[in-house]
Protein backbone atom coordinates (compact mmCIF):
# COMPACT_ATOMS: atom_id res chain seq x y z
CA UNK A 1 75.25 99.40 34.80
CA UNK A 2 72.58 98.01 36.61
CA UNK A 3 74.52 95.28 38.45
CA UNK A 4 76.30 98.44 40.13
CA UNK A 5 73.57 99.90 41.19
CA UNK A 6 72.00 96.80 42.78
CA UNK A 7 75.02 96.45 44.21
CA UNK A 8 74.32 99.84 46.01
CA UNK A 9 71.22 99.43 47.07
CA UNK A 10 72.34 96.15 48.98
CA UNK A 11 75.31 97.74 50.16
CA UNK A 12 73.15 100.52 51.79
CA UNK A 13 70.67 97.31 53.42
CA UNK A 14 73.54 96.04 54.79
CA UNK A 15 75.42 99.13 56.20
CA UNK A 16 71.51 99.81 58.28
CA UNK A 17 71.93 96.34 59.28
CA UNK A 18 75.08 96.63 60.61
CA UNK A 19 74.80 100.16 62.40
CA UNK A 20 71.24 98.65 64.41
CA UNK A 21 73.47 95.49 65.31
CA UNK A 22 76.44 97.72 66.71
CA UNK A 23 73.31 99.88 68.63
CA UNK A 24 71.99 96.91 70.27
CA UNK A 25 72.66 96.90 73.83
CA UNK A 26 72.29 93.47 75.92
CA UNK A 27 69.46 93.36 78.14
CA UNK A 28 70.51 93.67 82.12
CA UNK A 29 69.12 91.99 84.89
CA UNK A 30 66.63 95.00 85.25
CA UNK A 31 65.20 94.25 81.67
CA UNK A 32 61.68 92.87 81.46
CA UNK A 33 61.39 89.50 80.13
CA UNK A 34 59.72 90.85 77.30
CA UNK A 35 61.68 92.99 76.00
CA UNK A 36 64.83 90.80 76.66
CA UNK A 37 63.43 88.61 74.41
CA UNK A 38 62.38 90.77 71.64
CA UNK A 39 65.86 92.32 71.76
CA UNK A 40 67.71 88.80 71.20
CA UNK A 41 64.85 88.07 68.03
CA UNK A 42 65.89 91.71 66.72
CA UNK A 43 69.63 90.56 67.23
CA UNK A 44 69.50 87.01 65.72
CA UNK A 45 67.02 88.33 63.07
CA UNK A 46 69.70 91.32 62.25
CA UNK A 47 72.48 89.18 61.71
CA UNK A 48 71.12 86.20 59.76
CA UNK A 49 69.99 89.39 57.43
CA UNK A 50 73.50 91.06 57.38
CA UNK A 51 74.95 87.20 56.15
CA UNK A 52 72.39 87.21 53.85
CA UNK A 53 73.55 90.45 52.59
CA UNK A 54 77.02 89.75 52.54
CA UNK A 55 76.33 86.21 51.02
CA UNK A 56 73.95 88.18 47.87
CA UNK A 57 77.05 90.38 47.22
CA UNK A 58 79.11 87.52 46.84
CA UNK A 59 76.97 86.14 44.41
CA UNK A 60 76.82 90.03 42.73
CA UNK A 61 80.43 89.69 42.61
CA UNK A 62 81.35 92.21 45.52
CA UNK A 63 82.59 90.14 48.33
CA UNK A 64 85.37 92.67 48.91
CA UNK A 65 82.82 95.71 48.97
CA UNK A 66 80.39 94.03 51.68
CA UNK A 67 83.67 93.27 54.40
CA UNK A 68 84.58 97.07 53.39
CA UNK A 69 80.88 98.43 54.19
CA UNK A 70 81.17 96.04 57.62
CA UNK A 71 84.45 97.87 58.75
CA UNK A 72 83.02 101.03 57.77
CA UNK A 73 80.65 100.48 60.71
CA UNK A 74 82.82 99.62 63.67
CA UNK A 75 83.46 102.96 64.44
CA UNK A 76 81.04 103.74 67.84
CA UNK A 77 77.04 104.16 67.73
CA UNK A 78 75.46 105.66 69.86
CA UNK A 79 73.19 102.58 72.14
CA UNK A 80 69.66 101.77 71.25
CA UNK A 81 68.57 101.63 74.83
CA UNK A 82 65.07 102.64 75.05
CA UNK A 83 62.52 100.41 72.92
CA UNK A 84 61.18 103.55 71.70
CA UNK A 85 64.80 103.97 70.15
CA UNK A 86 64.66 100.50 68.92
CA UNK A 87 61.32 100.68 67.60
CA UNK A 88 62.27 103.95 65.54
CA UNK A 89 65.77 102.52 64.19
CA UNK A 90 64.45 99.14 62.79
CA UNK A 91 62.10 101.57 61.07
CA UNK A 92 64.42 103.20 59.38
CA UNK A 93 65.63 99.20 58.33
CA UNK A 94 62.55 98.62 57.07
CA UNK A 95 62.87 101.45 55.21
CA UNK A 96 66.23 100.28 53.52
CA UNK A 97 64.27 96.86 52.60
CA UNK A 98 61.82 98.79 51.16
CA UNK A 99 63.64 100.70 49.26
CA UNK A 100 65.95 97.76 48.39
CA UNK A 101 63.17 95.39 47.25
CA UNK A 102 61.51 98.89 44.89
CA UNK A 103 64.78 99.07 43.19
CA UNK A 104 65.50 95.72 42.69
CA UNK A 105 62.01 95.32 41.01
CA UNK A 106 62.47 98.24 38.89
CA UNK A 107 65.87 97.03 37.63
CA UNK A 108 65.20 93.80 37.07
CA UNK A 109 66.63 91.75 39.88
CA UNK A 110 63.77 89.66 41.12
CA UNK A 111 66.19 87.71 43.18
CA UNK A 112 66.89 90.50 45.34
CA UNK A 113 63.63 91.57 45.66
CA UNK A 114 62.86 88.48 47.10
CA UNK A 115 65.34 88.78 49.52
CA UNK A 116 64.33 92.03 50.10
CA UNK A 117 60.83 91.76 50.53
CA UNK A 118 61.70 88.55 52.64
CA UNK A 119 63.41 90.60 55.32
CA UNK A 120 60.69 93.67 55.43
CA UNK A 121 58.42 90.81 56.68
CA UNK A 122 60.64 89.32 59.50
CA UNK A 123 61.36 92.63 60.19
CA UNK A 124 57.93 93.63 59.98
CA UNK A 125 56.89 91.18 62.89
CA UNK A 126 59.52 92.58 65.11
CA UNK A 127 58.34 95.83 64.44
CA UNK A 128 55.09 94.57 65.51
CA UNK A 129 56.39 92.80 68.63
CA UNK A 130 58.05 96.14 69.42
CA UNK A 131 54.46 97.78 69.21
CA UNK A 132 53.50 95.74 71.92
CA UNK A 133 55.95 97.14 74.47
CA UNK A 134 55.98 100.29 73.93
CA UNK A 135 54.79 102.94 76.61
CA UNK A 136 50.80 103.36 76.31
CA UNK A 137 49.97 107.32 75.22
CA UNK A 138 47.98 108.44 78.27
């Protein structure tokens, strides 16, 4: 059925979502301004997405299924403390958006894929602003 599998694909968005939010770690008073401020974009960006996500389930008809895929997540991840971590981990998000907005398409849900697609750009510019702070190659 395809509703189940969109359902899938958005549960799988959401549980990235959700494992990069419990990675973030708050900035210090040792943190560049810089990268302070990308991290709280990357945070508020992450969880307007993951409400978005739960709030597209609801409307698939699995509200139960996205608090279920949150919980699965509280367990402990490892910090993303370096931006080079951070960089690499919101790839992998953009990855799930990807991959979220290609199946979407293919099944039919254009909906989703704009909600997809919607979220590879946002996260796209973070990605970009993470570029910018990461350590020069010598």
């Amino acid at each position: 059925n395809a509703v189940h599998q969109i359902r899938a694909h958005v549960l799988d968005m959401l549980a990235a979502t959700t494992r990069l939010l419990a990675a973030l770690t708050a900035p210090t008073e040792r943190t560049p301004a810089g990268e302070a401020y990308v991290r709280a974009r990357v945070r508020s960006t992450l969880e307007m997405h993951a409400e978005d996500l739960r709030e597209h389930l609801r409307v698939l008809g699995s509200g139960a299924l996205s608090q279920a895929a949150t919980q699965t997540f509280e367990r402990r991840i490892p910090p993303a403390a370096t931006i080079g971590d951070l960089f690499s981990r919101l790839s992998l998000v953009n990855a799930a958006a990807l991959m979220l907005e290609t199946n979407a398409r293919a099944i039919g849900f254009s909906s989703t894929a704009a909600l997809a697609a919607r979220h590879r750009e946002e996260i796209e510019t973070l990605l970009a602003q993470l570029r910018e702070l990461l350590p020069k190659a010598a």
